[in-house]
Protein backbone atom coordinates (compact mmCIF):
# COMPACT_ATOMS: atom_id res chain seq x y z
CA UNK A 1 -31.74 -27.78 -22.84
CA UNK A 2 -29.21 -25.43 -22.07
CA UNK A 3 -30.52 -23.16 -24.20
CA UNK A 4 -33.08 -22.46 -21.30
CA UNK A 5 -30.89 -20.99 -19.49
CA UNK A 6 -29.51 -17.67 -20.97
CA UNK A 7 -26.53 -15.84 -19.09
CA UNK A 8 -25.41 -12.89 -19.93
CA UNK A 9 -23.16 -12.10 -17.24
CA UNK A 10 -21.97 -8.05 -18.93
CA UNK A 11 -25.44 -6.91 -19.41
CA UNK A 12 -26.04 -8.02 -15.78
CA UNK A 13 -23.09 -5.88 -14.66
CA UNK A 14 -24.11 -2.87 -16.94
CA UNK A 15 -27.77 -2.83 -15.11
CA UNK A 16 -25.97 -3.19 -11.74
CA UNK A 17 -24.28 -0.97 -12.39
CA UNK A 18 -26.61 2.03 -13.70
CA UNK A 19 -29.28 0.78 -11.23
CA UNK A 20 -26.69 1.26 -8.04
CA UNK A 21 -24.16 4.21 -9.42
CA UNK A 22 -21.24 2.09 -8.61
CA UNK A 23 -18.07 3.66 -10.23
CA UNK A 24 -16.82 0.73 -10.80
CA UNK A 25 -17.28 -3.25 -10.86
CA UNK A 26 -14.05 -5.81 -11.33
CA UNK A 27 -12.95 -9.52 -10.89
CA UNK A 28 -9.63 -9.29 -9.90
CA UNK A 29 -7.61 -12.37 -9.86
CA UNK A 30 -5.19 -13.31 -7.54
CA UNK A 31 -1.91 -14.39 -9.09
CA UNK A 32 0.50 -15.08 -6.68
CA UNK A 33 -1.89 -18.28 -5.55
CA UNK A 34 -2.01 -19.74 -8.66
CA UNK A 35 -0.15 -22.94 -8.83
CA UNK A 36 1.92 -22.16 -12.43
CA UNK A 37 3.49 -18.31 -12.58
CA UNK A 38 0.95 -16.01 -14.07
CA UNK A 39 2.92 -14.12 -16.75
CA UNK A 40 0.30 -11.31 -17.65
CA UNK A 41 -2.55 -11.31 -20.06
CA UNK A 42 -2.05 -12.11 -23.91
CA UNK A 43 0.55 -13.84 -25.16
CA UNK A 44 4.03 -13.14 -24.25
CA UNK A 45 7.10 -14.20 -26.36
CA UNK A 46 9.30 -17.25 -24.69
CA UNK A 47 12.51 -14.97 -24.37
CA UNK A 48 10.01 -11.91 -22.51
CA UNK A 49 7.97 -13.91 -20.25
CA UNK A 50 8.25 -12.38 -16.60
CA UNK A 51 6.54 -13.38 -13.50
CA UNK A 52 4.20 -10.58 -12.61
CA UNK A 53 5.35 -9.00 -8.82
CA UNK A 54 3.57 -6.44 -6.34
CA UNK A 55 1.04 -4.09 -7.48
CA UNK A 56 0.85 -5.98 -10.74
CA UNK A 57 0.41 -9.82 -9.52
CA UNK A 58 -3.86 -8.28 -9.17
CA UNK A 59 -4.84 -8.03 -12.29
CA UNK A 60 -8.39 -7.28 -13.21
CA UNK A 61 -9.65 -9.75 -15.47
CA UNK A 62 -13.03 -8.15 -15.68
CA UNK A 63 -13.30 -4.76 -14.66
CA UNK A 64 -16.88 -2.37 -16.29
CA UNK A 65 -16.81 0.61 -16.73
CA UNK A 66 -13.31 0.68 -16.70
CA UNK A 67 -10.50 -0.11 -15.13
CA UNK A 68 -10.57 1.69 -11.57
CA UNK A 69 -8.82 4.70 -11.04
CA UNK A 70 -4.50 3.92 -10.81
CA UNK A 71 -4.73 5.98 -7.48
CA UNK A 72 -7.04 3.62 -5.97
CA UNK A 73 -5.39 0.27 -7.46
CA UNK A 74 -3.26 0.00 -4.69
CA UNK A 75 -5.57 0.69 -2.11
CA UNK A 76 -7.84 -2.24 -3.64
CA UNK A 77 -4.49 -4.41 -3.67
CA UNK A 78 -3.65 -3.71 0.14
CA UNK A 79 -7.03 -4.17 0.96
CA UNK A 80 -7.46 -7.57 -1.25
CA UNK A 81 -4.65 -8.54 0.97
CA UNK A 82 -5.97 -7.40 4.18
CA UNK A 83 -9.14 -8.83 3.84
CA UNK A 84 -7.58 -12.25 2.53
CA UNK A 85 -8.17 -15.15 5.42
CA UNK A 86 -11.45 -13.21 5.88
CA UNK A 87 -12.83 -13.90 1.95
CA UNK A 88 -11.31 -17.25 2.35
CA UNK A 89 -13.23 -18.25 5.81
CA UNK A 90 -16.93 -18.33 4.28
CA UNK A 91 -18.88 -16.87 0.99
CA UNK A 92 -19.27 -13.22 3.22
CA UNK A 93 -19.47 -10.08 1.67
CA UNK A 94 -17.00 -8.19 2.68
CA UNK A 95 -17.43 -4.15 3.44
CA UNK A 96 -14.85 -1.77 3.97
CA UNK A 97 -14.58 2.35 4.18
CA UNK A 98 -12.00 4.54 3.09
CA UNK A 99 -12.41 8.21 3.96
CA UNK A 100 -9.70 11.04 2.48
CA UNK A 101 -10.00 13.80 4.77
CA UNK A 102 -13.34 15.95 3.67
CA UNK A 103 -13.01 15.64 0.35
CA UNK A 104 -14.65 11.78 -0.56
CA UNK A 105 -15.32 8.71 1.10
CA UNK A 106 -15.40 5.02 -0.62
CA UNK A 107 -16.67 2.43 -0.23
CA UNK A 108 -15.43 -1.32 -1.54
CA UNK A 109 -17.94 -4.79 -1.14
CA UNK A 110 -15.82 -7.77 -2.15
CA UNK A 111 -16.50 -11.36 -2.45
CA UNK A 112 -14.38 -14.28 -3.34
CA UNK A 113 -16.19 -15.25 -6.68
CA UNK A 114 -13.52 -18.40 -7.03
CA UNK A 115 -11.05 -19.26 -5.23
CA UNK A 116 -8.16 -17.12 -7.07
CA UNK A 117 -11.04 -14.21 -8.17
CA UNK A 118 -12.18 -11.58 -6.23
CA UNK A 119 -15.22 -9.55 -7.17
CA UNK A 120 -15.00 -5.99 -6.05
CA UNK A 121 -17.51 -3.22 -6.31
CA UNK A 122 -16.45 0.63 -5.93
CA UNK A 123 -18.37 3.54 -4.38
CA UNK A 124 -17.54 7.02 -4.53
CA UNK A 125 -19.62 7.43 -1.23
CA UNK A 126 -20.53 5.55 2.00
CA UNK A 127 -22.59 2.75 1.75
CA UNK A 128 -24.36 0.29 4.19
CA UNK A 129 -22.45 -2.76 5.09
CA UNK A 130 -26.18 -4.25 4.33
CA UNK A 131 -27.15 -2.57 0.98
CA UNK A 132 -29.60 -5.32 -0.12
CA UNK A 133 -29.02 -4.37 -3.54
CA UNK A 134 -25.37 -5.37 -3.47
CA UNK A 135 -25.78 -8.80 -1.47
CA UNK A 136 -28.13 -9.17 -4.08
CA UNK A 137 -26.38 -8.91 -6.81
CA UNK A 138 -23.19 -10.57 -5.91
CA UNK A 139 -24.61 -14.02 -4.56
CA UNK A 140 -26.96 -14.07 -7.66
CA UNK A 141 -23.58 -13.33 -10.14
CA UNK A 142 -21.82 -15.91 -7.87
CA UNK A 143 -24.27 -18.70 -8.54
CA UNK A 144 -24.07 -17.74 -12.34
CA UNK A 145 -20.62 -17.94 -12.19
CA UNK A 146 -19.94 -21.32 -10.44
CA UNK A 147 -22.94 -22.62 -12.55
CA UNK A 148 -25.18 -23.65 -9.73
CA UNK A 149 -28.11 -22.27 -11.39
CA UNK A 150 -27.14 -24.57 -14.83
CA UNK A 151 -26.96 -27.57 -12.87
CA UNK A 152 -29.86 -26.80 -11.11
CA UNK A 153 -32.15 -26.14 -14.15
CA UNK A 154 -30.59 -29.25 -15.90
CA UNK A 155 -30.98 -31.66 -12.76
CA UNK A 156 -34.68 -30.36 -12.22
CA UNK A 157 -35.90 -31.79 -15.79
């Protein structure tokens, strides 16, 4: 039965992705609210392990086409923080502009995918705080992600 129910969570990202011009499109999770000390991804021998700190305690678990930019990390990270009781309060999608000068302008959506992961999407202009392809896309990844639409196929049969 489940077999019904194909989800291919990359390719969706990749079409996002081309479809919107996004530069970029990451989960980022949140380690300092984990309950056991995140020590990094991969294993890590015993006598090495290290609780992450600061800048990299927001790692991104996911992150297409690659990771962001390592000048606009910590701009993501200040603004993860920011934004934090505001992602927490309901499922909103969060909007928020940067400008630098004349030179560019960007442009971040996120949206608490779980309740340690946040999905962010990256512009490399100014977007609407409404883009209807963006809401779009991140409540329909959202549902995928927390299953809802498995459960719902499987408890409609």
């Amino acid at each position: 039965m489940s077999a019904k129910v194909p989800t291919d969570f990359y390719s969706k990202v990749v079409a996002f992705h081309k479809r919107v011009e996004c530069a970029n499109v990451s989960l980022v999770l949140n380690t300092n609210r984990l309950k056991e000390p995140f020590m990094g991804l991969g294993y890590k021998l015993p006598s090495k392990q290290q609780p992450l700190s600061g800048i990299h305690s927001y790692p991104a678990i996911f992150s297409y086409p690659e990771t962001p930019q390592a000048n606009i990390w910590p701009s993501v990270i200040m603004l993860l923080s920011a934004k934090e009781r505001e992602l927490d309060e309901a499922k909103n999608i969060v909007c928020e502009h940067n400008s630098y000068g004349d030179k560019s302008s960007l442009t971040y959506f996120l949206f608490r995918a779980d309740p340690n992961v946040t999905m962010i999407i990256i512009f490399n202009v100014k977007k609407s705080k409404n883009d209807s392809q963006v809401d779009a896309f991140l409540k329909d990844l959202s549902k995928q992600l927390s299953l809802r639409a498995v459960m719902e196929e499987l408890l409609s049969k």
